[in-house]
Structure formats: C-alpha cells, structure tokens
C-alpha atoms as a PDB file:
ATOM      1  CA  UNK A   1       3.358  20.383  58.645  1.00  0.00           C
ATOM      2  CA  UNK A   2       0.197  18.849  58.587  1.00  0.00           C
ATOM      3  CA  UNK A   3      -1.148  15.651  60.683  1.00  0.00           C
ATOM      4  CA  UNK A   4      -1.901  12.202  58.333  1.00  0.00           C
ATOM      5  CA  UNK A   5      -4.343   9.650  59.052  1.00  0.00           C
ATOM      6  CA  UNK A   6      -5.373  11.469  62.122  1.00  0.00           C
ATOM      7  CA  UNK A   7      -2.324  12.131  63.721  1.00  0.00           C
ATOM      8  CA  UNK A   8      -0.356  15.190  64.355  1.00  0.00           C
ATOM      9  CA  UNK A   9       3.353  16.429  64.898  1.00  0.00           C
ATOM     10  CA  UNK A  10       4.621  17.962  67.754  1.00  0.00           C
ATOM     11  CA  UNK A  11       4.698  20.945  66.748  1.00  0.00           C
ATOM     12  CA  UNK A  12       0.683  20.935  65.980  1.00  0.00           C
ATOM     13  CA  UNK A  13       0.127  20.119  69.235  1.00  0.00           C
ATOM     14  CA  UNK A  14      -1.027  22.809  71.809  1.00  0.00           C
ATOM     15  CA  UNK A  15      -0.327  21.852  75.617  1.00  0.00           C
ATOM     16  CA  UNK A  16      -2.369  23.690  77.843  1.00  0.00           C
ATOM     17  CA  UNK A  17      -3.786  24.350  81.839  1.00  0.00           C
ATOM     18  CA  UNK A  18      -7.125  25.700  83.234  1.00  0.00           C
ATOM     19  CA  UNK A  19      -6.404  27.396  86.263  1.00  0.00           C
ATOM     20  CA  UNK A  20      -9.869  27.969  88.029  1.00  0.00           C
ATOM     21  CA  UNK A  21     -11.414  28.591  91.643  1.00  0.00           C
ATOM     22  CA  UNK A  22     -14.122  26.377  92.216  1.00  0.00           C
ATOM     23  CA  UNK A  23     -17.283  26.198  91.092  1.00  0.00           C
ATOM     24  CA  UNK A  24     -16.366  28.044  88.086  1.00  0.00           C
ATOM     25  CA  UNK A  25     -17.421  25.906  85.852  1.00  0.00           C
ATOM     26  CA  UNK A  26     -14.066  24.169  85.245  1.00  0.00           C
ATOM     27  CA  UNK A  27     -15.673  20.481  85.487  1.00  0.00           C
ATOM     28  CA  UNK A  28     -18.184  21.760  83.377  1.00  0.00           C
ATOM     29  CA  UNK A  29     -15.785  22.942  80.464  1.00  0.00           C
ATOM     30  CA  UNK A  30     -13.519  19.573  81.249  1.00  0.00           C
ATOM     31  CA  UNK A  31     -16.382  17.611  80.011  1.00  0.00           C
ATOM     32  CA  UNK A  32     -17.255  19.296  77.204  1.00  0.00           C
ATOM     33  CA  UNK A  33     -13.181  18.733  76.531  1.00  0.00           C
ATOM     34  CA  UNK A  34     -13.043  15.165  77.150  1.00  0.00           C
ATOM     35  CA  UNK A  35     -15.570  14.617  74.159  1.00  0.00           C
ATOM     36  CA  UNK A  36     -13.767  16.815  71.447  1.00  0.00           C
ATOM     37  CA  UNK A  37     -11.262  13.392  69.418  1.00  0.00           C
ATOM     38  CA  UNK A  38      -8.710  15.601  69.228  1.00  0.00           C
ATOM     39  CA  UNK A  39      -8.385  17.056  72.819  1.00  0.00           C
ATOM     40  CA  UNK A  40      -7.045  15.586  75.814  1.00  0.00           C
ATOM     41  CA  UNK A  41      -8.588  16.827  78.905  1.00  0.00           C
ATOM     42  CA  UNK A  42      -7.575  15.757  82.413  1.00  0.00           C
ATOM     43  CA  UNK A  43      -9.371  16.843  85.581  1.00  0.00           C
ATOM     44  CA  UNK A  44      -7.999  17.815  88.540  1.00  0.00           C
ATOM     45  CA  UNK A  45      -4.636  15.612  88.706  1.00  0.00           C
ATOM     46  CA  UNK A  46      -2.698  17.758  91.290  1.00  0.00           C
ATOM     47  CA  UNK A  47      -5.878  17.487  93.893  1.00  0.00           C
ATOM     48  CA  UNK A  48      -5.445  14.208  93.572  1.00  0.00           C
ATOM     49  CA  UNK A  49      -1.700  14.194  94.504  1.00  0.00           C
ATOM     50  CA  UNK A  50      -1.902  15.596  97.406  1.00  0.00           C
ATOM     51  CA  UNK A  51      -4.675  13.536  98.634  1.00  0.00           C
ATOM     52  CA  UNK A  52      -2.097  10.764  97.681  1.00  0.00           C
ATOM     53  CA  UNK A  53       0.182  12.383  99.890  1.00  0.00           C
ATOM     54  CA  UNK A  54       2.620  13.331  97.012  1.00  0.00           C
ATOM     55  CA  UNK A  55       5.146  16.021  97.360  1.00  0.00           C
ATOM     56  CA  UNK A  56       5.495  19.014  95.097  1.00  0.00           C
ATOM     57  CA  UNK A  57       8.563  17.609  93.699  1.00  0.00           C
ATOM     58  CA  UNK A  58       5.876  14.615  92.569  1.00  0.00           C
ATOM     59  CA  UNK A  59       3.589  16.927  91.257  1.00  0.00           C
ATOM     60  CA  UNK A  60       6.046  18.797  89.037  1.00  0.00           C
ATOM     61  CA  UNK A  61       7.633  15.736  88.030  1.00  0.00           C
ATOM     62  CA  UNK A  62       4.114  14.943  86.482  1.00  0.00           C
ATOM     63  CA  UNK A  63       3.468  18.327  85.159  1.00  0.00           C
ATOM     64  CA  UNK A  64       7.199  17.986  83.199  1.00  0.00           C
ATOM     65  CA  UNK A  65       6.140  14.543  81.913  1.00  0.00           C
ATOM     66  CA  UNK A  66       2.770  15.054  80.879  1.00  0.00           C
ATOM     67  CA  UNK A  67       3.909  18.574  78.777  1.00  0.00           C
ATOM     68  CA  UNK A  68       6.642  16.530  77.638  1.00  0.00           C
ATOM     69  CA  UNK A  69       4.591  16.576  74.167  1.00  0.00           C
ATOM     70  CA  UNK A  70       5.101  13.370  71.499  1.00  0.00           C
ATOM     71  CA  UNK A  71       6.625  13.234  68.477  1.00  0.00           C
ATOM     72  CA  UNK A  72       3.625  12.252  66.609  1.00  0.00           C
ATOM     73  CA  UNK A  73      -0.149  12.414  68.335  1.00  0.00           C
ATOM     74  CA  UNK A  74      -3.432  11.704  67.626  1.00  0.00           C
ATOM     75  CA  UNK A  75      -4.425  14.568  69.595  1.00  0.00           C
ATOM     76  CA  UNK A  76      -4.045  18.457  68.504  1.00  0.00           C
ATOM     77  CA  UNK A  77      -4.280  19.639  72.619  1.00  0.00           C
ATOM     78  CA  UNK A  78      -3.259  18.308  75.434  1.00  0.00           C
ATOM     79  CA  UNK A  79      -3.857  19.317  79.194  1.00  0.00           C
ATOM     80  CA  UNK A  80      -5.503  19.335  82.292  1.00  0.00           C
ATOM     81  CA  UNK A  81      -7.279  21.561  85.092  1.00  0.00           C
ATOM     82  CA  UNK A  82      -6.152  22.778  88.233  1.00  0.00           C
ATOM     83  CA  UNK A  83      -6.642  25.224  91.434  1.00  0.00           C
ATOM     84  CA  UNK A  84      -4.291  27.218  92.413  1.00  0.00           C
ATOM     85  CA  UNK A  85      -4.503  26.220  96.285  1.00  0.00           C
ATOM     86  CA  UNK A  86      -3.181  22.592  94.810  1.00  0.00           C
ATOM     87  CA  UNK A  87       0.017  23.383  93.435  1.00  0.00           C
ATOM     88  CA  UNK A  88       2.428  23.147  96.096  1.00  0.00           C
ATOM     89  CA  UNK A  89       5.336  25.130  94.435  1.00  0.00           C
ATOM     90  CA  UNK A  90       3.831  27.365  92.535  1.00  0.00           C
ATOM     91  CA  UNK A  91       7.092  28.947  91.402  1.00  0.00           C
ATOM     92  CA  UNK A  92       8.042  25.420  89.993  1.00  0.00           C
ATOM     93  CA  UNK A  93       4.947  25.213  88.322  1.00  0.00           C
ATOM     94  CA  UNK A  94       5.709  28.774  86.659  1.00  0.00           C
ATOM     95  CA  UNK A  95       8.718  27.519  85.124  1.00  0.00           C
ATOM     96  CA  UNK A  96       7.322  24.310  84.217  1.00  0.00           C
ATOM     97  CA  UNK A  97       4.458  25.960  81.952  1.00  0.00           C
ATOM     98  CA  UNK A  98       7.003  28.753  80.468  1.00  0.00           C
ATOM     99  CA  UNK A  99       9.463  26.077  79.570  1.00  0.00           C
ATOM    100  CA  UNK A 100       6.795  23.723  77.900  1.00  0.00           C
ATOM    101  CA  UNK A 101       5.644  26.806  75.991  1.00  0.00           C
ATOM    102  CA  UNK A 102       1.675  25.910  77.702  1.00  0.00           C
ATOM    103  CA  UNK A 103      -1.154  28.030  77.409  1.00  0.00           C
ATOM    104  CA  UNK A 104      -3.530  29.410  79.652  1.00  0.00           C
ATOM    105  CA  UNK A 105      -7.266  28.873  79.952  1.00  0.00           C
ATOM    106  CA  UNK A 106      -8.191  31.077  83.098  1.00  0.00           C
ATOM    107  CA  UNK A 107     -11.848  30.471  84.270  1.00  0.00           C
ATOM    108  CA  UNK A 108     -13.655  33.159  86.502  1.00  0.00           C
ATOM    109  CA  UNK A 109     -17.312  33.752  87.298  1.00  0.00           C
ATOM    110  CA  UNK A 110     -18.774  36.991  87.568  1.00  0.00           C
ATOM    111  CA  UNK A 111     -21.413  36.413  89.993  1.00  0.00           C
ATOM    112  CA  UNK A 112     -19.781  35.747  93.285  1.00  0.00           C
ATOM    113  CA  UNK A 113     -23.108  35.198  95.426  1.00  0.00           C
ATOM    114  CA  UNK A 114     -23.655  32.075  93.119  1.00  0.00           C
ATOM    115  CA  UNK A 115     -20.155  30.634  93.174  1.00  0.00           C
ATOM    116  CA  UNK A 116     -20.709  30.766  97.129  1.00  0.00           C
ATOM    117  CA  UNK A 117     -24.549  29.316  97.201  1.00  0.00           C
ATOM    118  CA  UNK A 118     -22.721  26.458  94.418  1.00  0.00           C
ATOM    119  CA  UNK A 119     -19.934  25.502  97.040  1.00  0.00           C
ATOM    120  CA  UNK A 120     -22.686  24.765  99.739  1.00  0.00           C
ATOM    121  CA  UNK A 121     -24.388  22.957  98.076  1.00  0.00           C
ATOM    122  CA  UNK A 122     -21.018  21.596  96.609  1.00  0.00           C
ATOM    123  CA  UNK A 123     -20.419  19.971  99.628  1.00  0.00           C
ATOM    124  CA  UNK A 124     -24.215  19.090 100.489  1.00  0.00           C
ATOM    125  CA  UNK A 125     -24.125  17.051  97.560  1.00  0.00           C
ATOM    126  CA  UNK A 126     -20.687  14.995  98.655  1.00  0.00           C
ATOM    127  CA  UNK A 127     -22.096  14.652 101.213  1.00  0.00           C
ATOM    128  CA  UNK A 128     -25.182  12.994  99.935  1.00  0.00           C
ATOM    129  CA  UNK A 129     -23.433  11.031  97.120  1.00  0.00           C
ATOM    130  CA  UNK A 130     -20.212  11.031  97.284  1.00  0.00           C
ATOM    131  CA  UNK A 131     -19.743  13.417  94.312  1.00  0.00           C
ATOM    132  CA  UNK A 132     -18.891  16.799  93.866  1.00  0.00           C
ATOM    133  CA  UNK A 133     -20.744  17.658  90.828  1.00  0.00           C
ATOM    134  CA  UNK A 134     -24.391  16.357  89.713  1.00  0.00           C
ATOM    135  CA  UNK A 135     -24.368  13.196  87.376  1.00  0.00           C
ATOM    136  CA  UNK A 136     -28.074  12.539  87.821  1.00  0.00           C
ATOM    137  CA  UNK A 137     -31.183  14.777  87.798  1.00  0.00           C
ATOM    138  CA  UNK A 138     -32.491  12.852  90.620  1.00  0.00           C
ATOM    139  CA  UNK A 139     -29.391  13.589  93.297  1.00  0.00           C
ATOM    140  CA  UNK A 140     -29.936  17.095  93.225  1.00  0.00           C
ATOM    141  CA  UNK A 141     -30.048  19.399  96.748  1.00  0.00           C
ATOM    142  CA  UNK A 142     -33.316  20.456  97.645  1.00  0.00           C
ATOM    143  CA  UNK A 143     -33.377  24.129  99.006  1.00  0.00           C
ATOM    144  CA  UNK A 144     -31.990  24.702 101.804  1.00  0.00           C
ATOM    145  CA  UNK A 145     -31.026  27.708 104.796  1.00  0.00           C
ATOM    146  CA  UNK A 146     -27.959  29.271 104.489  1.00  0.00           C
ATOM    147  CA  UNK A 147     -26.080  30.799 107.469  1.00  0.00           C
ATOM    148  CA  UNK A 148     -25.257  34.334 106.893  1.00  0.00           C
ATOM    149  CA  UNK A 149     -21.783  33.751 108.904  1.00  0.00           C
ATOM    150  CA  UNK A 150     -20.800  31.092 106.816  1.00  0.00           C
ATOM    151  CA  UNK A 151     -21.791  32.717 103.766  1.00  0.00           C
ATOM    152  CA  UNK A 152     -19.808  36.127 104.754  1.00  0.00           C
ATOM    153  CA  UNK A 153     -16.748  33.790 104.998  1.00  0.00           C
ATOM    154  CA  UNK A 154     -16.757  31.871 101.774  1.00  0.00           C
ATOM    155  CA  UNK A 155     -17.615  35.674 100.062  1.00  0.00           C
ATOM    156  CA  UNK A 156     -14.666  36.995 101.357  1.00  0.00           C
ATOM    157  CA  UNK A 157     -12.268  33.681 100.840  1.00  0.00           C
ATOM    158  CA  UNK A 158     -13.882  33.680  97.221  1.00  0.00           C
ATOM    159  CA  UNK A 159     -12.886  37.662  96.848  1.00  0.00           C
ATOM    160  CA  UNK A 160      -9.506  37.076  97.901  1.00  0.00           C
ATOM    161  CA  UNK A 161      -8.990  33.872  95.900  1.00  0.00           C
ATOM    162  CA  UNK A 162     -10.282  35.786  92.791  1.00  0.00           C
ATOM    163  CA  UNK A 163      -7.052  38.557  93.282  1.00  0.00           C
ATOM    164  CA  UNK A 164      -5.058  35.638  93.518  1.00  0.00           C
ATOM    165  CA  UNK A 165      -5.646  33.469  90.450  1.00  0.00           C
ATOM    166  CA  UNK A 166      -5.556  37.069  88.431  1.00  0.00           C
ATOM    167  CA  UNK A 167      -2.182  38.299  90.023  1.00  0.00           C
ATOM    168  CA  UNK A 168      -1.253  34.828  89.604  1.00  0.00           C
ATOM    169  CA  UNK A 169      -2.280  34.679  85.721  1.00  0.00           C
ATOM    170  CA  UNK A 170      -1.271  38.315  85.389  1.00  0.00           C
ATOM    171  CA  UNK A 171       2.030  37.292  86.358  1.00  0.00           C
ATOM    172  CA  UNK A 172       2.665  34.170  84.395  1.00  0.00           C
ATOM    173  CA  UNK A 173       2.365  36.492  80.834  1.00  0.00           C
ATOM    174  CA  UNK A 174       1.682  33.416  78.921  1.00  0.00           C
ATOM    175  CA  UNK A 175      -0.849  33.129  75.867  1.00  0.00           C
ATOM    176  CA  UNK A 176      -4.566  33.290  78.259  1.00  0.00           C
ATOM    177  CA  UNK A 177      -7.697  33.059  77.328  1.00  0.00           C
ATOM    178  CA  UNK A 178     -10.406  33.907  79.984  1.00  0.00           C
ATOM    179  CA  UNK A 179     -13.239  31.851  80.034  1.00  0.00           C
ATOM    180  CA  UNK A 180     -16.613  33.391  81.930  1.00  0.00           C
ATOM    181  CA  UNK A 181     -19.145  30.519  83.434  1.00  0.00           C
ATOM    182  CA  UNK A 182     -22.154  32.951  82.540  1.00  0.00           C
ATOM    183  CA  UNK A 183     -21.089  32.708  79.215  1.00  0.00           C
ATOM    184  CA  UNK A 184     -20.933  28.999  78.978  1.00  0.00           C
ATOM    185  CA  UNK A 185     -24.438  29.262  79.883  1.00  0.00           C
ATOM    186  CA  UNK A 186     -25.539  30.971  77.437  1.00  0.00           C
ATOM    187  CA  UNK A 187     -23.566  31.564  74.875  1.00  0.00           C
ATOM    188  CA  UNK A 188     -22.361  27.616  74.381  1.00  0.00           C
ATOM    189  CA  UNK A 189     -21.408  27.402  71.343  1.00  0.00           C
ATOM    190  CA  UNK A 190     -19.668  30.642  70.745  1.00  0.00           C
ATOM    191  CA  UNK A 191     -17.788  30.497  73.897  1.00  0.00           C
ATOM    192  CA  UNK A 192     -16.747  27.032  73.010  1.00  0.00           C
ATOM    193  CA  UNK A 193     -15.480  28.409  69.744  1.00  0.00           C
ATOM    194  CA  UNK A 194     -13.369  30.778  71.441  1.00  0.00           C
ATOM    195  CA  UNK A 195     -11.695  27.755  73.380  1.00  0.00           C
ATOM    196  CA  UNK A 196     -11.028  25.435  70.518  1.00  0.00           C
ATOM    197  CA  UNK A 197      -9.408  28.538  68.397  1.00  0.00           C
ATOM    198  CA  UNK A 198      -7.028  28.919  71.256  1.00  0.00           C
ATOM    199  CA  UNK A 199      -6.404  25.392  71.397  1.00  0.00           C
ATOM    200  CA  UNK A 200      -5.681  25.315  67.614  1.00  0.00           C
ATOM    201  CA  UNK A 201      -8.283  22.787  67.011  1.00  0.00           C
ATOM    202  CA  UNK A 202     -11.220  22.469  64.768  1.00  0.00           C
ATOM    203  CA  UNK A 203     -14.737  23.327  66.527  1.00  0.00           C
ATOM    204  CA  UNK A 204     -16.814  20.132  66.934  1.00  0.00           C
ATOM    205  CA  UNK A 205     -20.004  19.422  68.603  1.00  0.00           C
ATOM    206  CA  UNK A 206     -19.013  17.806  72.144  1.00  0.00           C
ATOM    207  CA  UNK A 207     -21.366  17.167  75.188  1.00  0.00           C
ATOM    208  CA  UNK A 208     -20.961  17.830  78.466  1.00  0.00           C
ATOM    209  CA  UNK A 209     -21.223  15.254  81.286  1.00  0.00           C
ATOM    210  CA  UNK A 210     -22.101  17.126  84.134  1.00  0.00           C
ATOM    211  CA  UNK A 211     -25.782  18.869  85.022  1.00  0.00           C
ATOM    212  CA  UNK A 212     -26.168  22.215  86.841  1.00  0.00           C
ATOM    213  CA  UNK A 213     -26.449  21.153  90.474  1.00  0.00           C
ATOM    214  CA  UNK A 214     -27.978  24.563  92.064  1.00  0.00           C
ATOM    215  CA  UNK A 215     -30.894  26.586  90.059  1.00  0.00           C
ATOM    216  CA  UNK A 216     -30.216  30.003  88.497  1.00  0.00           C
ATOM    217  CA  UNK A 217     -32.513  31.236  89.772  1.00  0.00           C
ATOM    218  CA  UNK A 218     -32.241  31.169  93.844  1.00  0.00           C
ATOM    219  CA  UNK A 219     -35.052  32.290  95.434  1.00  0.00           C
ATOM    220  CA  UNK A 220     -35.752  28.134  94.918  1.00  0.00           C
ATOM    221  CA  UNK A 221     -32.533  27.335  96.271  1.00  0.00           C
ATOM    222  CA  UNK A 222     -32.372  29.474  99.441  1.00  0.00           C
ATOM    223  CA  UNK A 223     -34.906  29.542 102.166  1.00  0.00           C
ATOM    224  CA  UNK A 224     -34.425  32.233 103.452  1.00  0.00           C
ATOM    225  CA  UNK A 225     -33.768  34.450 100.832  1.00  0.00           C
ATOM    226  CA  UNK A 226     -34.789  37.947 101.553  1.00  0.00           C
ATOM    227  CA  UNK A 227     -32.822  37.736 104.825  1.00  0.00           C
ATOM    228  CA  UNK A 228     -29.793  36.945 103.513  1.00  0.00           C
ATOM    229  CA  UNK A 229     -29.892  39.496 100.827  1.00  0.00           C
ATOM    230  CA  UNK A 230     -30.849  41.883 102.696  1.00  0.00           C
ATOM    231  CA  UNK A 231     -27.501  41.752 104.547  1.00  0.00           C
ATOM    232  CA  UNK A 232     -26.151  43.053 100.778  1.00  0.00           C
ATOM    233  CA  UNK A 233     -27.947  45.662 100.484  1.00  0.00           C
ATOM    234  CA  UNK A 234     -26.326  48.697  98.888  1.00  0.00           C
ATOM    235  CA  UNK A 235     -23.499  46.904  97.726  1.00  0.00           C
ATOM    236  CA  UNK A 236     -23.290  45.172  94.112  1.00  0.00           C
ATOM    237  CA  UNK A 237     -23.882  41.628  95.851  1.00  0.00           C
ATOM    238  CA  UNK A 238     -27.093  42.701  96.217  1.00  0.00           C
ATOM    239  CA  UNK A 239     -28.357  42.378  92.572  1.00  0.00           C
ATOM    240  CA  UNK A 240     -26.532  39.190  91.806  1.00  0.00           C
ATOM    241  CA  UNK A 241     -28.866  37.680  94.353  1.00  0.00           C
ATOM    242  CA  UNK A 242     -31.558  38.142  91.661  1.00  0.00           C
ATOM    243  CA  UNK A 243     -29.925  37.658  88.301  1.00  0.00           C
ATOM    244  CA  UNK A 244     -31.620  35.026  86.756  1.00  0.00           C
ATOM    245  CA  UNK A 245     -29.696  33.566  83.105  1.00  0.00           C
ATOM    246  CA  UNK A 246     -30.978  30.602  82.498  1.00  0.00           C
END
C-alpha cells in the first residue's frame, strides 16, 4: 500500500528505539531525526519519568501507547531514545518492543577515553548552563584538569555499561542497526543513509541542532594531558588519547 497526500498506513510505518550510553552521540543523531518530515524523534522520555517520579508500570504504559502505531500517519517512523539505566523493568520493556514489532538503533562509540573526557565536561557544562549538550558556540568548556581517580572510575563504569547495552541488544534479537559516533563524524551522510534505510524512509537532507561540546582533538581540552595518558600506557587507551578525526 502506498501513503496519499503525505500520509501513510500502518503498516508503512516503522516504530523504533535508540538504546545508547551517553555521550554517544544519541542527542546528536535525535536532532538530525527531528528534522527529517517524515520521522518522529523523541528524546529521552523515560529519563524524564523518573525524574517525574513515575513508576515502571508508567513508563511501560507510555512505551505501549506511543508504539501503539495509527491507522493512517503522516509520518513513515516513529520513536524515541533511551538509556538503558532508565528503564525500570527492563523485562517489560523487552516484551513491549517484541510485541510492537520495534526496531533497534543501538549507538556505541569506539573511543572510550573520549566518551569519558565528553561526560566531564557533560556535566561542567550543566553546570554552567543548565544544559547537557552545547546549543551555542559561545557556552563551550574551556580546558580543564582531569583527576586521574575520577577518570579511572567513569572508564571502568563506561566498560561495564558497554557489555551491558550489547548483552542487552544481543539478547533482544530484534531487527538492529548499530550506529558508530566516529562515523557520524565523518562519514554524515552515508551513515545517515544507513539509518533512514532501516527506518524505511527516503534519505533527506536534515540538520542537526546540537554542536560538539569537547574538541577532537584533546591535548586542548585536557591540561594535563601527558600525565593522564601516561597512566594508559601499554594498553589500547593509550592511542585513543591521540586520535584526532575531525
């Protein structure tokens, strides 16, 4: 069946979830989402439950209603992006994305020593603004120290919450696509390609709303560099320290 006058049946429509750890880029992607006409794209609605104080009964009742899909639509995908740690049943989350048939758009980042330096300076920024992700050139960190302690401790949270989300995804068995953040970088468009094939819609050009809060490059963003790579050495953290994409 085909859509008429820019709308689309139910079964045209693809429902969908991007399960991510943060700082993965999954704000990033969102964005570019939100400005495709034919894709729905909501951000982090569990989070936001439980801040509300909602229970997981709440948050599944949302989940069931919001892959409840129309009869008619004008949009070809539908969905919305969440972290693992939010979703207070996970098992009735499971059966909530099996039974509405939802795909999965798994987001992962291959260098770990950036994903840590990005949630510092994550949280440097919300502190600063209010906001976890840079909207303006002008709000963004300046460099800054980093405690080897901390940054030992979000490493190994960010190792273990990396098994997770793929035992997790591994275990679901539902159509996946995994998205890398490096490859957002730089390889936009055909990345994005990848994404709107899976989501069954046409590609279009879309623009992100969201600027890169922490440099690729961070020997500008950490003060005291060598020290803290040097705590790496011999290990393969060692050379992400010094990749440099963009």
């Amino acid at each position: 069946m085909a859509g008429f006058f820019g709308y689309y049946f139910r079964p045209q429509i693809t429902p969908y979830v991007i399960l991510f750890i943060e700082r993965d880029g999954s704000t990033y992607l969102t964005s570019l989402l939100t400005s495709h006409p034919q894709v729905e794209a909501i951000y982090e609605r569990f989070s936001v439950l439980v801040q509300q104080g909602a229970s997981a009964k709440d948050q599944l009742s949302w989940a069931g209603e919001f892959f409840t899909l129309p009869t008619i639509s004008r949009v070809k995908a539908r969905g919305f992006k969440t972290k693992l740690v939010d979703v207070l049943d996970v098992d009735g989350f499971t059966q909530v994305l099996h039974e509405k048939g939802v795909r999965v758009i798994q987001m992962r980042r291959r260098n770990r020593v950036k994903a840590v330096v990005s949630r510092i300076n994550a949280r440097r920024l919300f502190e600063a603004t209010g906001k976890w992700n840079l909207y303006n050139r002008s709000d963004r960190v300046a460099a800054t120290e980093i405690d080897p302690q901390e940054f030992a401790t979000y490493l190994e949270e960010r190792e273990q919450a990396d098994a997770e989300l793929q035992a997790y995804v591994d275990r679901l068995n539902l159509p996946t696509l995994k998205i890398v953040y490096e490859d957002l970088l730089v390889a936009k468009d055909q990345t994005l390609n990848q994404v709107f094939n899976f989501l069954r819609v046409p590609a279009k050009q879309v623009q992100e709303k969201t600027l890169k809060n922490t440099s690729d490059d961070l020997r500008q963003v950490i003060l005291n560099f060598e020290q803290l790579r040097d705590q790496y050495r011999g290990t393969p953290y060692y050379e992400m320290f010094t990749e440099v994409l963009v």
